[in-house]
Protein backbone atom coordinates (compact mmCIF):
# COMPACT_ATOMS: atom_id res chain seq x y z
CA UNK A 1 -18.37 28.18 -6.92
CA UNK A 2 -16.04 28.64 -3.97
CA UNK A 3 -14.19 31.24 -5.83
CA UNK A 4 -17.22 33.08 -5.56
CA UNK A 5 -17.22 32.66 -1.41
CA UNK A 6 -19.67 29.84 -1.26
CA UNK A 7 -19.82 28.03 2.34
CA UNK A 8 -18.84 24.68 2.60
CA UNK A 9 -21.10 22.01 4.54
CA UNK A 10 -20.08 21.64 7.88
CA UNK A 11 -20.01 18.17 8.21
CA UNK A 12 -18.01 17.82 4.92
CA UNK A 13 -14.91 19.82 6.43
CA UNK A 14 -15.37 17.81 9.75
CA UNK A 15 -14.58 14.72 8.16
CA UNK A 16 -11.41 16.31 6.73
CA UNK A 17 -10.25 18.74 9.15
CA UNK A 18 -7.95 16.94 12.26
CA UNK A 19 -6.11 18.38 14.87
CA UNK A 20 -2.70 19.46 13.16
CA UNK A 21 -4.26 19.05 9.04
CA UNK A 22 -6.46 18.67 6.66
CA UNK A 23 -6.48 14.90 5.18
CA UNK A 24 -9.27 12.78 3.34
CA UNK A 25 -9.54 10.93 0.53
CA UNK A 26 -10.30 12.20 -3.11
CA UNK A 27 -12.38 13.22 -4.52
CA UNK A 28 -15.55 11.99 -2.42
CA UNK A 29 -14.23 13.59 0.85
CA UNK A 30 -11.59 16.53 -0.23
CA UNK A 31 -12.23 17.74 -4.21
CA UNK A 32 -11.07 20.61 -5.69
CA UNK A 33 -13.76 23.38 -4.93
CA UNK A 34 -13.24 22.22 -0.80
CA UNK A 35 -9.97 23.17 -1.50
CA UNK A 36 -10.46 26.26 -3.07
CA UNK A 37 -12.48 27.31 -0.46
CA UNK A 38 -9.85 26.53 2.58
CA UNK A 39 -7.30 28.32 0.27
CA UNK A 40 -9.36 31.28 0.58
CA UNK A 41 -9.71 30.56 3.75
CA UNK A 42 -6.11 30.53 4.85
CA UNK A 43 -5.13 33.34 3.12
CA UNK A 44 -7.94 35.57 4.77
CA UNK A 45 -6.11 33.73 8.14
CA UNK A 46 -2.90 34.66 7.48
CA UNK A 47 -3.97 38.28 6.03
CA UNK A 48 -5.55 39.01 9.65
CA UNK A 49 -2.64 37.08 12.02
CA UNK A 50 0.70 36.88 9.71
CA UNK A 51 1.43 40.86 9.03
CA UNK A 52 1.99 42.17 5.62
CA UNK A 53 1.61 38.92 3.53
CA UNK A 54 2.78 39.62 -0.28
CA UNK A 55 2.89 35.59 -0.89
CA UNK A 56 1.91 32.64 -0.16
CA UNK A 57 3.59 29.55 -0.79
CA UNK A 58 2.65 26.30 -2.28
CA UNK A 59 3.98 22.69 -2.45
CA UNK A 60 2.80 19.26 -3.44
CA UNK A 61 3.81 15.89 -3.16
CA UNK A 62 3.54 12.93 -5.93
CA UNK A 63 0.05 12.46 -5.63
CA UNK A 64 -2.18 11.98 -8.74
CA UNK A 65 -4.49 14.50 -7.38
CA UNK A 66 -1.66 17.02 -6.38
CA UNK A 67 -1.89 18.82 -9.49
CA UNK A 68 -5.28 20.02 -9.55
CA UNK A 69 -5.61 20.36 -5.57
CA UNK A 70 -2.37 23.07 -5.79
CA UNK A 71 -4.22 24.70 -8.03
CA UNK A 72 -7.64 24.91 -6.68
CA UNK A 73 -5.90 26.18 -3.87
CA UNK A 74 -3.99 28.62 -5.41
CA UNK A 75 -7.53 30.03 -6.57
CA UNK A 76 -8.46 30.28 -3.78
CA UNK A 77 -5.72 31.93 -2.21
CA UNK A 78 -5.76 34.95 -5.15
CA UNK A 79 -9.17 35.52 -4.67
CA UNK A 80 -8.13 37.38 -1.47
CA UNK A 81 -5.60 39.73 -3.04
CA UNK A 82 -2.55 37.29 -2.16
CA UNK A 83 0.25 35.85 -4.68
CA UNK A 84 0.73 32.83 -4.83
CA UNK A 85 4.32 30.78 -5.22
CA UNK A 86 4.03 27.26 -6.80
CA UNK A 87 7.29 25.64 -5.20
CA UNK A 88 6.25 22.27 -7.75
CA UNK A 89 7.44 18.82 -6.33
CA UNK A 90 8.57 19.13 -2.63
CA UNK A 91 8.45 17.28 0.60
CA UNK A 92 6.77 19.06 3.58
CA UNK A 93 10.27 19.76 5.20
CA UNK A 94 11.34 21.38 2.38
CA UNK A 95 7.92 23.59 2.55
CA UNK A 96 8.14 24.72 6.09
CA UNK A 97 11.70 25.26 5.36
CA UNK A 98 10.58 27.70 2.45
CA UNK A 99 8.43 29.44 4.74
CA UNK A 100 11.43 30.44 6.69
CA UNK A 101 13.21 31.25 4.29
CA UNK A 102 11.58 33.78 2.44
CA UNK A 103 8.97 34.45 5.43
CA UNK A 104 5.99 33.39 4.27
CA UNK A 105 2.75 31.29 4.94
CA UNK A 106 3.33 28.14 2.85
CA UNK A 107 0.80 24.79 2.23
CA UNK A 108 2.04 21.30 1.65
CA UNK A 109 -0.53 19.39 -0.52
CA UNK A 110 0.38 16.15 0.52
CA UNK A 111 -1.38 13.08 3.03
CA UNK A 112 1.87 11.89 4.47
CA UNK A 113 2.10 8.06 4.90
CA UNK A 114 -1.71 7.35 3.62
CA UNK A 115 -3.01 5.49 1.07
CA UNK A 116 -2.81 6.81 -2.66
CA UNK A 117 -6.40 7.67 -2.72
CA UNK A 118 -6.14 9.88 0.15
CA UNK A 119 -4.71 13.99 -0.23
CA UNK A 120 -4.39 16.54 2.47
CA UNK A 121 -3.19 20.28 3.39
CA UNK A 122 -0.25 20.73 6.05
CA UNK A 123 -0.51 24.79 6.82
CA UNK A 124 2.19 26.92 8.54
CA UNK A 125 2.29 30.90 8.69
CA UNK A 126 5.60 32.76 8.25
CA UNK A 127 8.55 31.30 9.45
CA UNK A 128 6.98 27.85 9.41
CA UNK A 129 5.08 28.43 12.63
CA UNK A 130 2.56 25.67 11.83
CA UNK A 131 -1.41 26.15 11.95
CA UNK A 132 -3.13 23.59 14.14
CA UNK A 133 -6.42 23.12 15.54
CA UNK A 134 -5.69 25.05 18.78
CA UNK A 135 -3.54 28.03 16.60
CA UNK A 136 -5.68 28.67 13.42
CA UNK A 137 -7.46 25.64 11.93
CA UNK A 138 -10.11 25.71 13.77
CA UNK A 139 -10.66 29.17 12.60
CA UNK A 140 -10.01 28.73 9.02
CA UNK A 141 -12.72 25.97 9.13
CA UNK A 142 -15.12 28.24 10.23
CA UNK A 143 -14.20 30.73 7.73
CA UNK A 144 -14.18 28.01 4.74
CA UNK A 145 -17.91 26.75 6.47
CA UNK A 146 -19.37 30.72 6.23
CA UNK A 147 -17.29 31.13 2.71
CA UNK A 148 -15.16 33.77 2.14
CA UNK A 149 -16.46 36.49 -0.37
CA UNK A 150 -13.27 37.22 -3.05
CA UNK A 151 -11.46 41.10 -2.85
CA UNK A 152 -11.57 42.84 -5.87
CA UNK A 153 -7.62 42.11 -6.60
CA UNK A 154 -6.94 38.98 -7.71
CA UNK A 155 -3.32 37.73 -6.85
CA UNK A 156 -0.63 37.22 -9.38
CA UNK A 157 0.89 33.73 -9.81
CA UNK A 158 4.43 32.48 -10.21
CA UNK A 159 7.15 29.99 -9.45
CA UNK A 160 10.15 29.58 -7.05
CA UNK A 161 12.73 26.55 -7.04
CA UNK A 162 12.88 25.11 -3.06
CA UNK A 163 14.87 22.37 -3.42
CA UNK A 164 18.36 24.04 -4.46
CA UNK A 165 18.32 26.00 -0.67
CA UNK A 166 16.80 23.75 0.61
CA UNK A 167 19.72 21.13 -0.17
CA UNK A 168 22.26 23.78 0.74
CA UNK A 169 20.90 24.41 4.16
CA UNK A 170 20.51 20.96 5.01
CA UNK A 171 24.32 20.39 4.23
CA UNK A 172 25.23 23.28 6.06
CA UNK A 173 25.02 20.91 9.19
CA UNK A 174 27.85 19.08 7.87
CA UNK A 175 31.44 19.54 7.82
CA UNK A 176 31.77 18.42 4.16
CA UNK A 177 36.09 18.31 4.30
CA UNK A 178 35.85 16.10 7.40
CA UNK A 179 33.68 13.53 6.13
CA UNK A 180 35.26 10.06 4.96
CA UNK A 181 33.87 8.55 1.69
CA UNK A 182 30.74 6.43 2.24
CA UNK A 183 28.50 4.34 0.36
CA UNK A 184 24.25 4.92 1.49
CA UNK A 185 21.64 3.06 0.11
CA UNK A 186 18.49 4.59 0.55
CA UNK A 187 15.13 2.92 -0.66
CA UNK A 188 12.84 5.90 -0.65
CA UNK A 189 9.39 3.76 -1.72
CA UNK A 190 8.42 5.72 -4.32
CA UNK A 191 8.15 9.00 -2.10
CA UNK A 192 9.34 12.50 -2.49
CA UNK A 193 13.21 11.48 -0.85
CA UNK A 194 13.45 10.20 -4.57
CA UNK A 195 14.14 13.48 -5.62
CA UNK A 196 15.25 15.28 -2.35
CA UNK A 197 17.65 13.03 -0.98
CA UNK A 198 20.33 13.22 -4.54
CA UNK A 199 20.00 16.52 -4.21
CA UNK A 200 21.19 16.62 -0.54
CA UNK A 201 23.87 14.46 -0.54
CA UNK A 202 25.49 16.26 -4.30
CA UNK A 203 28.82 17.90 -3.54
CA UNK A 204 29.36 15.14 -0.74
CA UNK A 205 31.82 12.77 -0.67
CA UNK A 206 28.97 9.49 -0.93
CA UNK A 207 27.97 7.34 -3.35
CA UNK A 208 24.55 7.18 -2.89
CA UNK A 209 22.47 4.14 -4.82
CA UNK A 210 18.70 5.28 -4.39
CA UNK A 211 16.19 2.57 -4.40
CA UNK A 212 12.76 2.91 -5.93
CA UNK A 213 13.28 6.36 -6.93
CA UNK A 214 10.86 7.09 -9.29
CA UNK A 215 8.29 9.42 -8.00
CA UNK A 216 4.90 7.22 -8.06
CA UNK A 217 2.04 8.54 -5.97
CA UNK A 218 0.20 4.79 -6.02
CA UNK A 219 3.06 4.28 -4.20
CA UNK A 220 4.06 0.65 -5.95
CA UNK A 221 6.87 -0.33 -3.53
């Protein structure tokens, strides 16, 4: 098991690993114990480049695999000693926007604008300085390729609500009393702006009709 600091074939994590993420379809490509394993990875990362880290932070979008990949990778980041912080349903804006705010590394479990069948891992150290090929991925693939044996602590779990800063912040750009009443539609295809954009625009002075709001990671519409 990968909790246990087992490598990881090479040419498994080169199919998944790109230049700014990690993205490939599930589970053939990117299953739970890969993930595990770059969790560990990551955290040992961040541990040696990102200071004192306490937590690490996790999102996911509406994917049908999001679930169990958070997890997984939330194993993987307590086997080295490191919290972890499930921030639940988010988008990855709202992540790296965690990370600043409470100065932590953070992971979005998400694979953007692919196909349902398809997960990935966006990665950013404290104060959402992303993690790319050229400033840490390439080393946490080499770390989750050699495995990464677990410390003898293993890090506590909890849970932290994003979205209600997250919102604030966001409407902190806008001079509320100055704004004229509006009407928006927005058709947010199923995606994670189903639940992020009401929660932006509450307290404004805009109707706001959402279409295709439920959260559906088969992404029907």
């Amino acid at each position: 098991m990968t909790s246990n600091g087992a490598p990881i074939d090479p040419a498994r994590l080169d199919a998944v690993v790109k230049a700014y993420d990690i993205r490939g379809t599930y589970p053939d490509q990117l299953d739970a114990a890969m993930v595990e394993g770059l969790g560990a990875a990551f955290a040992a990362f961040a541990l040696a480049t990102d200071g004192d880290v306490a937590e690490i932070l996790i999102g996911r979008d509406m994917r049908p695999s999001g679930v169990e990949l958070a997890d997984a990778f939330a194993r993987g980041v307590t086997s080295q000693g490191v919290d972890v912080v499930h921030l639940g349903l988010c988008s990855t804006d709202e992540v790296f926007f965690a990370s600043g705010h409470w100065g932590a590394p953070a992971a979005q479990l998400t694979a953007s604008h692919n196909p349902a069948q398809y997960n990935g891992i966006k990665l950013c150290l404290s104060g959402a300085k992303p993690v790319g090929e050229d400033s840490g991925l390439g080393e946490i693939k080499a770390a989750a390729a050699a495995g990464v044996a677990p410390t003898d602590r293993v890090g506590a779990v909890g849970e932290r609500d994003a979205l209600a800063p997250f919102a604030d912040h966001v409407r902190s750009f806008v001079d509320a009393d100055g704004l004229a009443p509006l009407r928006v539609v927005a058709d947010t295809a199923n995606g994670m702006g189903g639940l992020i954009a009401p929660a932006v625009f509450a307290g404004l002075p805009i109707e706001l009709e959402v279409l295709f709001g439920e959260l559906d990671g088969t992404f029907p519409n």
